[in-house]
C-alpha atoms as a PDB file:
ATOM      1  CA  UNK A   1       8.684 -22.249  11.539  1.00  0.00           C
ATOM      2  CA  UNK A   2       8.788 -25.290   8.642  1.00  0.00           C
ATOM      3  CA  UNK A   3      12.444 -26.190   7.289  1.00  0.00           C
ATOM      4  CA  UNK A   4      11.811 -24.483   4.708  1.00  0.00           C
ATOM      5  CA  UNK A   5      10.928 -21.169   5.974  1.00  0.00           C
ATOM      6  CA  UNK A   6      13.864 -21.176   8.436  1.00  0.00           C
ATOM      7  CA  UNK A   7      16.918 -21.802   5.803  1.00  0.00           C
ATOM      8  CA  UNK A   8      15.410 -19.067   3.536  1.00  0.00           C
ATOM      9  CA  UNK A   9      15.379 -16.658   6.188  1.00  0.00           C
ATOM     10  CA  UNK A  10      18.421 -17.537   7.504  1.00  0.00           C
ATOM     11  CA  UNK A  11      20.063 -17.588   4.042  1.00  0.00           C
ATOM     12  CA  UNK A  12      18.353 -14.733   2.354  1.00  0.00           C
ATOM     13  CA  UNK A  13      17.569 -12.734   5.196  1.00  0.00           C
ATOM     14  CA  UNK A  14      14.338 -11.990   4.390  1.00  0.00           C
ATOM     15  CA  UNK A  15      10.767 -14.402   3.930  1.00  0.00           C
ATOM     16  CA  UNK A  16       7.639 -13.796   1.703  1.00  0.00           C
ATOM     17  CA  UNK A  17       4.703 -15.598   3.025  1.00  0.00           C
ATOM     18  CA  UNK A  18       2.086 -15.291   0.015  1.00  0.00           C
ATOM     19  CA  UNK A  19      -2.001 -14.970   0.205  1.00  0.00           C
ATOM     20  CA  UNK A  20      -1.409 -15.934   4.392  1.00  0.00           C
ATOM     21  CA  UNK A  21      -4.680 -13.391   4.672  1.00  0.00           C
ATOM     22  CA  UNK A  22      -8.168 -14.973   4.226  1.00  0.00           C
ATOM     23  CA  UNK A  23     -10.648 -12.337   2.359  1.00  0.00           C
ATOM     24  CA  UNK A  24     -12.207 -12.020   5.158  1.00  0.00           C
ATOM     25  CA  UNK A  25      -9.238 -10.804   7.004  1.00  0.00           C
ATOM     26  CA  UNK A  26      -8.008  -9.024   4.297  1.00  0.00           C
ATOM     27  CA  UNK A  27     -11.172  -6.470   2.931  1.00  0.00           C
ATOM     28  CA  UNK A  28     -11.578  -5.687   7.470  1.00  0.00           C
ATOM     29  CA  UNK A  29      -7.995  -5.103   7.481  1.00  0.00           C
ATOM     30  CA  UNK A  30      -8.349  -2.396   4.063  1.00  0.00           C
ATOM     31  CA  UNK A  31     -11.386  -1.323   5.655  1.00  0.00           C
ATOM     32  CA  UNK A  32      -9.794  -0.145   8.698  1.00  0.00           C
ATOM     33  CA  UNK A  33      -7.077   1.421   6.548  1.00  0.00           C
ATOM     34  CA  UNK A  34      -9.373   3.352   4.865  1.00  0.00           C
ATOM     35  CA  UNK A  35     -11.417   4.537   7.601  1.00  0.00           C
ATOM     36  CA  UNK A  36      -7.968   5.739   9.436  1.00  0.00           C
ATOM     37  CA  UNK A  37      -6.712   7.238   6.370  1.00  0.00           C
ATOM     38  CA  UNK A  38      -9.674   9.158   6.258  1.00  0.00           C
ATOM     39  CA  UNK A  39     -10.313  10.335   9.833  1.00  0.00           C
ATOM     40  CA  UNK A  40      -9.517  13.919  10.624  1.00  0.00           C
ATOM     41  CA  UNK A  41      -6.887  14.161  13.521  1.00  0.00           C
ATOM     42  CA  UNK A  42      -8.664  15.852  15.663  1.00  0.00           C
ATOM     43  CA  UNK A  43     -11.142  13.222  15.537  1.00  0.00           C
ATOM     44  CA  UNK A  44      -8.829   9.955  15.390  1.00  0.00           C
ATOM     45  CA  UNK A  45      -8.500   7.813  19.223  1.00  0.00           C
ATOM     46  CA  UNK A  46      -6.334   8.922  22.038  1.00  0.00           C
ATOM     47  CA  UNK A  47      -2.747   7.957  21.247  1.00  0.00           C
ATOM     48  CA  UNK A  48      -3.071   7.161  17.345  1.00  0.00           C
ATOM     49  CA  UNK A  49      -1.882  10.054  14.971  1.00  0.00           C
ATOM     50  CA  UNK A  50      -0.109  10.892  11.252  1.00  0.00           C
ATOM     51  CA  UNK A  51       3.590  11.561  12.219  1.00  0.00           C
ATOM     52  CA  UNK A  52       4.086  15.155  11.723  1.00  0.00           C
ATOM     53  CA  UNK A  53       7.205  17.118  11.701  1.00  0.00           C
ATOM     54  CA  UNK A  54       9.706  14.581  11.258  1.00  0.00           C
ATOM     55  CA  UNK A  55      11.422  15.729   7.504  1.00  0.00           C
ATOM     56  CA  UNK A  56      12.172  12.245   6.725  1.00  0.00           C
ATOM     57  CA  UNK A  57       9.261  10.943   7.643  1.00  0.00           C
ATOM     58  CA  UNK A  58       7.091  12.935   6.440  1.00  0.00           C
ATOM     59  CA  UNK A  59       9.087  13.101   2.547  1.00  0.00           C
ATOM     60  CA  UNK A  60       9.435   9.677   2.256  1.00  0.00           C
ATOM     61  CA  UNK A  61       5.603   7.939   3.547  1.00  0.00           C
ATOM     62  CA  UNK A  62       2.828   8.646   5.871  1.00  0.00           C
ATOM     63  CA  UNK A  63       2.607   7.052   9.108  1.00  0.00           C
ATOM     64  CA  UNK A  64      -0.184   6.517  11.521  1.00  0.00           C
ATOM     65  CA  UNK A  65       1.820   5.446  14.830  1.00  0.00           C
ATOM     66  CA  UNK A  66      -0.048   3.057  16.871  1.00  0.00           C
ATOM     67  CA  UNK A  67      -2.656   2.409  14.489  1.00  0.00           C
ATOM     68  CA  UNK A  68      -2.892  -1.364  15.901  1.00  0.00           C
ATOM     69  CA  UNK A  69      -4.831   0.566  18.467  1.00  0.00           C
ATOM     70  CA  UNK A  70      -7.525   1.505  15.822  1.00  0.00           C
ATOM     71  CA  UNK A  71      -9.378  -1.383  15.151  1.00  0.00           C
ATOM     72  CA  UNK A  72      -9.358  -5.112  15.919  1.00  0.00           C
ATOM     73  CA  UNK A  73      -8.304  -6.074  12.264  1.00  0.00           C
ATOM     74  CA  UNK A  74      -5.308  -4.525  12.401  1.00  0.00           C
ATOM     75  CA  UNK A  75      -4.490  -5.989  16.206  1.00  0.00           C
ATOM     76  CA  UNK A  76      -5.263  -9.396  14.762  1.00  0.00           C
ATOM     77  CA  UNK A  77      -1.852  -9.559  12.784  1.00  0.00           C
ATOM     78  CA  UNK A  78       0.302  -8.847  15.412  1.00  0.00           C
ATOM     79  CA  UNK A  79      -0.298 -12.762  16.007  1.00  0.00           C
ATOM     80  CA  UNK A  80      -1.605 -14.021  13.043  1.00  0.00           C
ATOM     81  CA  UNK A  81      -1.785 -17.707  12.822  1.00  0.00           C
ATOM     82  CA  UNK A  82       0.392 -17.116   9.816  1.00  0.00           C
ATOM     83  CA  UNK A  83       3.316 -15.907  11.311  1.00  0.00           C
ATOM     84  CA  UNK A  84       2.592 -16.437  15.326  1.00  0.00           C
ATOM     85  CA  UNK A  85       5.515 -19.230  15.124  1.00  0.00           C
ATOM     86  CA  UNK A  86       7.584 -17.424  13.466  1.00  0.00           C
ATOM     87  CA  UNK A  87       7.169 -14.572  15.712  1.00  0.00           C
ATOM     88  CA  UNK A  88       7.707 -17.352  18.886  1.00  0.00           C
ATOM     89  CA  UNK A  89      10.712 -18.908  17.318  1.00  0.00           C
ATOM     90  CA  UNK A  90      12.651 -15.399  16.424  1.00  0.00           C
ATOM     91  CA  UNK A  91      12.123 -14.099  19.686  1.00  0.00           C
ATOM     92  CA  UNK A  92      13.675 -17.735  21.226  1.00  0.00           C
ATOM     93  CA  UNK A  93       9.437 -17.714  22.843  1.00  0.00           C
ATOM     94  CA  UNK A  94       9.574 -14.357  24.617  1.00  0.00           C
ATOM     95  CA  UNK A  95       7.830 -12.098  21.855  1.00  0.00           C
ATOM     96  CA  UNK A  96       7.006  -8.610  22.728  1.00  0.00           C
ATOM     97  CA  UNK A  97       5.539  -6.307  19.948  1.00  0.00           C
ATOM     98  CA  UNK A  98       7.120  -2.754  19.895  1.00  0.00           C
ATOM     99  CA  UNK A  99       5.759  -1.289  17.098  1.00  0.00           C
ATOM    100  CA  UNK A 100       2.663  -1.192  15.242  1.00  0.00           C
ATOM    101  CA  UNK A 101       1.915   1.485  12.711  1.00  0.00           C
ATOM    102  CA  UNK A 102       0.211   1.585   9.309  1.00  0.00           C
ATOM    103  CA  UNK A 103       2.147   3.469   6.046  1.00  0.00           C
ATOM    104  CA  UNK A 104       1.173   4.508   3.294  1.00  0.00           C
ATOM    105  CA  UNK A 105       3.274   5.954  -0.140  1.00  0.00           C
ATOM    106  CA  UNK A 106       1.759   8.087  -2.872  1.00  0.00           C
ATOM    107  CA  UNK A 107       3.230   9.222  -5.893  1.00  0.00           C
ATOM    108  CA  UNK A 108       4.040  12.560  -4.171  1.00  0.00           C
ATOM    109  CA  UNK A 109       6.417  10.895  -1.521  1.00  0.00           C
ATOM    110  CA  UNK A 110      10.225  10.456  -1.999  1.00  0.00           C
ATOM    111  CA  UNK A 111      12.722   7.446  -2.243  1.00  0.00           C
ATOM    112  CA  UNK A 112      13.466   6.088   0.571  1.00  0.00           C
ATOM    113  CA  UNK A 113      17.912   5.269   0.339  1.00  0.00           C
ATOM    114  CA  UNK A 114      18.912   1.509   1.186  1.00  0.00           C
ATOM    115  CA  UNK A 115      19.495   1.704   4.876  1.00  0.00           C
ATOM    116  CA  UNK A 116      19.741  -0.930   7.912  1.00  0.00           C
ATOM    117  CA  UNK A 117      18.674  -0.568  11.442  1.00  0.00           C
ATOM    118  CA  UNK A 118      20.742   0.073  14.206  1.00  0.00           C
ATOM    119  CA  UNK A 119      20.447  -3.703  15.777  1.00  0.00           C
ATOM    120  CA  UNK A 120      18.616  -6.671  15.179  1.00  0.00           C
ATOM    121  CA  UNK A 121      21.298  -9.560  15.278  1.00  0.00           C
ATOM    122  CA  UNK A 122      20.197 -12.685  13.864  1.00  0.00           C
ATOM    123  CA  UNK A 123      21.616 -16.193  14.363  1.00  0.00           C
ATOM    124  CA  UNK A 124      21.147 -19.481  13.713  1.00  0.00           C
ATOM    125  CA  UNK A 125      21.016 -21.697  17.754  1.00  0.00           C
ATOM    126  CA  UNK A 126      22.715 -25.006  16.095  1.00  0.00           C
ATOM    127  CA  UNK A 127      24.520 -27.491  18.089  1.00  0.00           C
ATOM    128  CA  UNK A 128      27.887 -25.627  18.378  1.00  0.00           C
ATOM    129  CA  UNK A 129      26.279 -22.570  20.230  1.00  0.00           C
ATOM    130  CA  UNK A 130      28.989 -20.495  21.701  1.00  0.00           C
ATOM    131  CA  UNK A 131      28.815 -17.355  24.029  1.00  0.00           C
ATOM    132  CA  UNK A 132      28.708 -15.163  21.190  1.00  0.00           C
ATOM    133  CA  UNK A 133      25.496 -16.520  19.652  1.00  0.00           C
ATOM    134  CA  UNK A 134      23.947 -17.812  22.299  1.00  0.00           C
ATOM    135  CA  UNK A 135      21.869 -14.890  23.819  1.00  0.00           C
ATOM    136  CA  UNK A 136      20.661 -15.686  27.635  1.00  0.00           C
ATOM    137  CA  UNK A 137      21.269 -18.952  27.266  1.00  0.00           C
ATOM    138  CA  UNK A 138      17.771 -20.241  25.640  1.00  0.00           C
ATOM    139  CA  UNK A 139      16.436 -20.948  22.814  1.00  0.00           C
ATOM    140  CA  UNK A 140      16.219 -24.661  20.894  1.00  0.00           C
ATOM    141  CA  UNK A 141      18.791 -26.020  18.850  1.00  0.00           C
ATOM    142  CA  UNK A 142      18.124 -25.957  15.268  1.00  0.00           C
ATOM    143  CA  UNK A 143      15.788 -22.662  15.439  1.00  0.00           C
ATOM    144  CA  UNK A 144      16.838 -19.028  14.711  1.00  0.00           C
ATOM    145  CA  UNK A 145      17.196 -15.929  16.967  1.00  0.00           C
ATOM    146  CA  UNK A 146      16.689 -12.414  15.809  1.00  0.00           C
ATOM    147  CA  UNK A 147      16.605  -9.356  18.099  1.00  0.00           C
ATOM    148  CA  UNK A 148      14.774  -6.932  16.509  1.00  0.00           C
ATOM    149  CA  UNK A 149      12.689  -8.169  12.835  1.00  0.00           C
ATOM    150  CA  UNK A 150       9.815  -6.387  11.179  1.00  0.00           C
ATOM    151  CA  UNK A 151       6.532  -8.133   9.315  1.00  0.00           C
ATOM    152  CA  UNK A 152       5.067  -6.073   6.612  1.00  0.00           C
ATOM    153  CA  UNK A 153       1.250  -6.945   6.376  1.00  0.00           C
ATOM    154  CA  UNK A 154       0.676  -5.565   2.780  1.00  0.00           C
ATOM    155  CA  UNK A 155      -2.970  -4.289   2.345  1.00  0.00           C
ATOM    156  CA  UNK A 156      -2.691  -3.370  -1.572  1.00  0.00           C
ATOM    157  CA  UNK A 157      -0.894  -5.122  -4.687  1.00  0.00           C
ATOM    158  CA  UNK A 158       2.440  -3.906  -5.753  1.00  0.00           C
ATOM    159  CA  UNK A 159       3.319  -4.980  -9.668  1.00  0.00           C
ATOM    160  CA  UNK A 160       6.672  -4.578 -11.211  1.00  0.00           C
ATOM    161  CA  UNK A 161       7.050  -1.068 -12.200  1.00  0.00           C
ATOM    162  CA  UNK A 162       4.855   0.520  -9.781  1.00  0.00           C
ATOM    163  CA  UNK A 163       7.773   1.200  -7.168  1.00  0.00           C
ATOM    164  CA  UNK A 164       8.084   0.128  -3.086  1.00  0.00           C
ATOM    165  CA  UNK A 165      10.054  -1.881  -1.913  1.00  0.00           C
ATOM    166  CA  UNK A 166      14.285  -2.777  -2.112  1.00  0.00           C
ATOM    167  CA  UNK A 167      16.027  -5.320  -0.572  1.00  0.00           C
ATOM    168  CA  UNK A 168      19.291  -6.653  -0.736  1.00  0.00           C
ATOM    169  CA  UNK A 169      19.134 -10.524   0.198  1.00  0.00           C
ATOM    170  CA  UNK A 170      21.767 -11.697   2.208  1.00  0.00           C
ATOM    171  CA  UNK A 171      22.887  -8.625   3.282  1.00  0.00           C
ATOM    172  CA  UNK A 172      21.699  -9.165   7.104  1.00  0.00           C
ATOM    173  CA  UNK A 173      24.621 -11.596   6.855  1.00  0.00           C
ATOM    174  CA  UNK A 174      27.613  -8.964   5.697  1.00  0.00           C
ATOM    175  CA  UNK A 175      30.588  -7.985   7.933  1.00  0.00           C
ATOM    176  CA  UNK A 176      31.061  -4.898   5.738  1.00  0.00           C
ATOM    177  CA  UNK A 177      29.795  -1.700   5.616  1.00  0.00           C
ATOM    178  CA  UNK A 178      26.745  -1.048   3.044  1.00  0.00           C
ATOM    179  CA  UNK A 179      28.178   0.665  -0.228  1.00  0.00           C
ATOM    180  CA  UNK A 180      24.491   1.387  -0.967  1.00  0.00           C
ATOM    181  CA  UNK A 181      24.459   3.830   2.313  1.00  0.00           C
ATOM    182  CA  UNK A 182      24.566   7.218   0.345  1.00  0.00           C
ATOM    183  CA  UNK A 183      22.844   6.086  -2.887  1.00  0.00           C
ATOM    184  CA  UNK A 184      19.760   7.642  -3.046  1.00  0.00           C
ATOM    185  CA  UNK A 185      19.310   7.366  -7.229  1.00  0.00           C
ATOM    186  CA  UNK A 186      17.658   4.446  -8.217  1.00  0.00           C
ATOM    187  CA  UNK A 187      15.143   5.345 -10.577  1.00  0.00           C
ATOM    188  CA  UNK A 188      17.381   3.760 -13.471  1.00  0.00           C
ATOM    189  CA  UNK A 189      19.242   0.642 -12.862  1.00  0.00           C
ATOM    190  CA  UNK A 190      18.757  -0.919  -9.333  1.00  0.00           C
ATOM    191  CA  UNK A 191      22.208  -1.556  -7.524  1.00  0.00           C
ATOM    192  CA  UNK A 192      24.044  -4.938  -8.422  1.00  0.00           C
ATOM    193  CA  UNK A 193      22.499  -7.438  -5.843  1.00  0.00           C
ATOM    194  CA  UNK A 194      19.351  -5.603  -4.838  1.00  0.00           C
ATOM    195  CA  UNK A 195      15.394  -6.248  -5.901  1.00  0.00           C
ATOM    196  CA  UNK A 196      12.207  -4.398  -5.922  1.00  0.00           C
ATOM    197  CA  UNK A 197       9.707  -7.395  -4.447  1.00  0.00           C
ATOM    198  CA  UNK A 198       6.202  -6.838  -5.114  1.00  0.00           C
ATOM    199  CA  UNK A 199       3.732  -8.555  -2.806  1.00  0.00           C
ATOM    200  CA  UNK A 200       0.449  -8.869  -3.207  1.00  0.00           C
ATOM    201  CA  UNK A 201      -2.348  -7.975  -1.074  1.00  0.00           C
ATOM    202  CA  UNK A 202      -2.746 -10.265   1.718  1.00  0.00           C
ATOM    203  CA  UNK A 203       0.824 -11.309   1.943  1.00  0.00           C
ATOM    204  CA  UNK A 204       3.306 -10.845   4.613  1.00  0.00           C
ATOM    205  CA  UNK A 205       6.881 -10.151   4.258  1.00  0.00           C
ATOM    206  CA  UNK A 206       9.475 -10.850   7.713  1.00  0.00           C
ATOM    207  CA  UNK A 207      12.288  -8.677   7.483  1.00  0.00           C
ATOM    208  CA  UNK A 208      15.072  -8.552   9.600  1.00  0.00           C
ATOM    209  CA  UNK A 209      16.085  -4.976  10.766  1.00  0.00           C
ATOM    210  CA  UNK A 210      19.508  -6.030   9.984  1.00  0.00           C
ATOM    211  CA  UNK A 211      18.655  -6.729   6.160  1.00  0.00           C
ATOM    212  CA  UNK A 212      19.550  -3.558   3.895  1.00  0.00           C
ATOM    213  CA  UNK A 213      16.217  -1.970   2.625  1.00  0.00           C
ATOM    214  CA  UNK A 214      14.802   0.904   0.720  1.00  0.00           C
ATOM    215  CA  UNK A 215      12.005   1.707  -1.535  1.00  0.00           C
ATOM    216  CA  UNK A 216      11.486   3.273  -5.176  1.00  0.00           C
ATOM    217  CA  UNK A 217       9.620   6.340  -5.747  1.00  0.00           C
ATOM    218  CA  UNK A 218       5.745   4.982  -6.147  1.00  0.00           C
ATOM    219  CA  UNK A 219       4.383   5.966  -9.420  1.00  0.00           C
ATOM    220  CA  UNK A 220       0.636   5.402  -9.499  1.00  0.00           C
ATOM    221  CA  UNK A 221      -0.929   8.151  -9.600  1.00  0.00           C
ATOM    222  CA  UNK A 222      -4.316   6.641  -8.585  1.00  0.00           C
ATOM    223  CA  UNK A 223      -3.258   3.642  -6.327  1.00  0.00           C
ATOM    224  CA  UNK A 224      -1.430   3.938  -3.106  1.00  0.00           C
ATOM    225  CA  UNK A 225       0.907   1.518  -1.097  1.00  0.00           C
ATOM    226  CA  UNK A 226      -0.659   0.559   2.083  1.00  0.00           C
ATOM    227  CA  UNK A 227       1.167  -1.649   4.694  1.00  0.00           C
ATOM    228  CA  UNK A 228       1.113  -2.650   8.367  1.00  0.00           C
ATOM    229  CA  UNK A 229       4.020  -2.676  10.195  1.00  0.00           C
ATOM    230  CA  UNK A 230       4.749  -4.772  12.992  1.00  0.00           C
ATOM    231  CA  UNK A 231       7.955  -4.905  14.876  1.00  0.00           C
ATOM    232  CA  UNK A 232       8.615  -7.499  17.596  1.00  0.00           C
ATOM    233  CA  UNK A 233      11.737  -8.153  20.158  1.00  0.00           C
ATOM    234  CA  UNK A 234      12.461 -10.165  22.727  1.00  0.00           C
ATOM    235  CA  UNK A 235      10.568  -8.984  25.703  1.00  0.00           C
ATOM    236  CA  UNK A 236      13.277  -8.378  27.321  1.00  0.00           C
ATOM    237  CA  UNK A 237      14.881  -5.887  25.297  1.00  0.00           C
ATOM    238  CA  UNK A 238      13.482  -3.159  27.286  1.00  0.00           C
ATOM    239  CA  UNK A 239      15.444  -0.468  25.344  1.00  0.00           C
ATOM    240  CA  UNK A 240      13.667  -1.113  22.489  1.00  0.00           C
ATOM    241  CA  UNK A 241      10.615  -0.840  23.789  1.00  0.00           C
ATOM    242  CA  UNK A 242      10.499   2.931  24.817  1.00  0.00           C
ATOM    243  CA  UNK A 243      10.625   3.517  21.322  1.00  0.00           C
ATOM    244  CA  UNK A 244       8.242   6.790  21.078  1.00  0.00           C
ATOM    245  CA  UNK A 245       6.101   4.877  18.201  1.00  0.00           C
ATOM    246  CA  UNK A 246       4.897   2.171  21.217  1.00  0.00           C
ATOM    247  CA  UNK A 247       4.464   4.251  24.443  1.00  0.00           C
ATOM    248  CA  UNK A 248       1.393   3.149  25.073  1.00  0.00           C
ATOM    249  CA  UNK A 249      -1.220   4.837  27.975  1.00  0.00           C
ATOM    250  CA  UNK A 250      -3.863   3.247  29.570  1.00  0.00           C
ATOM    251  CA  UNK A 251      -6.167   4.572  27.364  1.00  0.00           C
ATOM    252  CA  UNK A 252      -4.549   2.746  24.865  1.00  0.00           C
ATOM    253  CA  UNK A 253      -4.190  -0.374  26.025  1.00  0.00           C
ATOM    254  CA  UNK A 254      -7.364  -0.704  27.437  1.00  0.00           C
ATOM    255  CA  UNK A 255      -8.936  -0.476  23.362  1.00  0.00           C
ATOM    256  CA  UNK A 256      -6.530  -4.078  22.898  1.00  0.00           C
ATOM    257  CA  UNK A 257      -7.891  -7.544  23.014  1.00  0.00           C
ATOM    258  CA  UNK A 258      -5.891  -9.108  26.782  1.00  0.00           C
ATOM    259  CA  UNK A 259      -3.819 -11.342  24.388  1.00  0.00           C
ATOM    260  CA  UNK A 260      -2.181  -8.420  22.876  1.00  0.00           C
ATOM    261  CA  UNK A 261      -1.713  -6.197  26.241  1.00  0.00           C
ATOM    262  CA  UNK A 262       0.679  -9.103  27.406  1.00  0.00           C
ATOM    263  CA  UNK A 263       2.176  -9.366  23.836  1.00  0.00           C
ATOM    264  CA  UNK A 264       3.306  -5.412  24.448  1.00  0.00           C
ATOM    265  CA  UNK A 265       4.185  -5.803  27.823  1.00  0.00           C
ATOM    266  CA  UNK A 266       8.445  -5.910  29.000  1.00  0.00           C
ATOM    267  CA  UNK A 267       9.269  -8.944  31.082  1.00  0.00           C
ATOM    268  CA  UNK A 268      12.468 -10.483  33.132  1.00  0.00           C
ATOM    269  CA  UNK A 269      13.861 -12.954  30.227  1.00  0.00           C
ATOM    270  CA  UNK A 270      13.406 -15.774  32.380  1.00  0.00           C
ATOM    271  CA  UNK A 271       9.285 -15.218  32.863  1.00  0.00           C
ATOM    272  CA  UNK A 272       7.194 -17.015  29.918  1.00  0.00           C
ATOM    273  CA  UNK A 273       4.102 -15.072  28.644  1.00  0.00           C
ATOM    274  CA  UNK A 274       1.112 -17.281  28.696  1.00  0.00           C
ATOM    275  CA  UNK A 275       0.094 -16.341  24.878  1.00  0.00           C
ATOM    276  CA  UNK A 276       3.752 -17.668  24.346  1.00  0.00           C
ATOM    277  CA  UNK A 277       2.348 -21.328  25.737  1.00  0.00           C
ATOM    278  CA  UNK A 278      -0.335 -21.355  23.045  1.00  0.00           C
ATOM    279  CA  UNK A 279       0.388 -22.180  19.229  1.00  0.00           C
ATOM    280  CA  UNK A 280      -2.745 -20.280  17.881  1.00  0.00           C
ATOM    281  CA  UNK A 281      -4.187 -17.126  18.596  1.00  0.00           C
ATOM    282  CA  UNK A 282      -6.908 -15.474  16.574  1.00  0.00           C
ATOM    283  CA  UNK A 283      -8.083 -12.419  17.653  1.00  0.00           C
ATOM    284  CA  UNK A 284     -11.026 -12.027  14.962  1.00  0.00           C
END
């Protein structure tokens, strides 16, 4: 992670890496999207399905868990060269990938209320380090720490007006409770200190799950939202990992490139992954 990239994150609690897919990258990636999108569940790979039955779920987006399992373009931005470092640095070099499904928001779908996740620390690992924010004892002066983040790989453009997402920078930071939490009314005036970003195809947004997020109603009638998500932890975190979007079966895992079966696996905190040693990966 540049300088730059590292106080704006740590600052604003969120980053928005623009254009970071090639076209190339991008129109396999949309591809894939709309060939899962399109697939009949009975007909869609072991282990890769459209949530069903969940109310808020299925009100607020459709999600195809696991759909990094689909097809290689998706797999490749789980460690994109874009954000590989970033992924490294957060994770304090132990990155383990615990999620990977692919949403997408019609004009039919619901609001989703500004909400936070239930964990996801994040610190800054400066020189005065103390027990409290110094998590097993790693990690490089000078670099941040985050437990549990998110990267949205956005496969269509968003343009003001049209809806997705809300954010309220800095709030990863807060030591009080959200005042947004039962707000579920947007449609009007946004909250005082929140934003509706709109990224573009091809760009990447890194999200702490501490930062306080939502999303407008979408209102193209014609266009969806489509977006990858990709959540990472340290591999350590083994809670976290038997989250029942990533329980993965051999099936599964056997479909993945070996660079990204080691990126899923759990490990002791102490053992160092041997994708973790390299600075590039490209998978396609």
């Amino acid at each position: 992670m540049d300088p730059e990239q590292r106080y704006v994150l740590d600052t604003i609690g969120y980053l928005h890496l623009k254009n970071v897919l090639n076209s190339d990258e991008l129109e396999r990636a949309q591809d894939a999207a709309e060939r899962l999108v399109n697939t009949s569940p009975e007909h869609l790979p072991v282990g890769i399905y459209k949530q069903k039955g969940d109310p808020f779920v299925d009100a607020h987006q459709d999600k195809y868990r696991r759909a990094i399992t689909f097809d290689r373009a998706f797999e490749h931005l789980t460690m994109h060269p874009s954000t590989w470092a970033i992924v490294k640095e957060l994770t304090c070099n132990k990155p383990c990938l615990c999620r990977g499904n692919l949403m997408v928001n019609t004009h039919e779908h619901l609001p989703i209320p500004l909400h936070m996740g239930d964990g996801g620390q994040m610190v800054a690992l400066g020189v005065n380090r103390n027990e409290k924010n110094s998590p097993r004892d790693f990690g490089e002066p000078g670099t941040l720490f985050c437990e549990l983040f998110n990267i949205f790989w956005y496969l269509t453009d968003i343009y003001p007006g049209d809806g997705g997402l809300l954010l309220a920078p800095g709030s990863h930071k807060s030591e009080f409770e959200s005042p947004y939490a039962k707000t579920f009314d947007f449609e009007q005036d946004l909250p005082q200190g929140v934003v509706n970003l709109t990224p573009q195809a091809g760009d990447a947004l890194v999200i702490p799950e501490v930062t306080v997020r939502g999303s407008l109603k979408w209102k193209p009638l014609v266009r969806e939202r489509r977006f990858v998500v990709c959540r990472y932890v340290p591999q350590y975190l083994l809670s976290w990992h038997r989250d029942t979007d990533f329980i993965m079966i051999k099936e599964m895992k056997d479909r993945l490139a070996p660079e990204t079966q080691e990126l899923v696996e759990t490990a002791w905190h102490k053992h160092e992954k041997e994708i973790a040693k390299r600075d590039t990966i490209r998978l396609i």
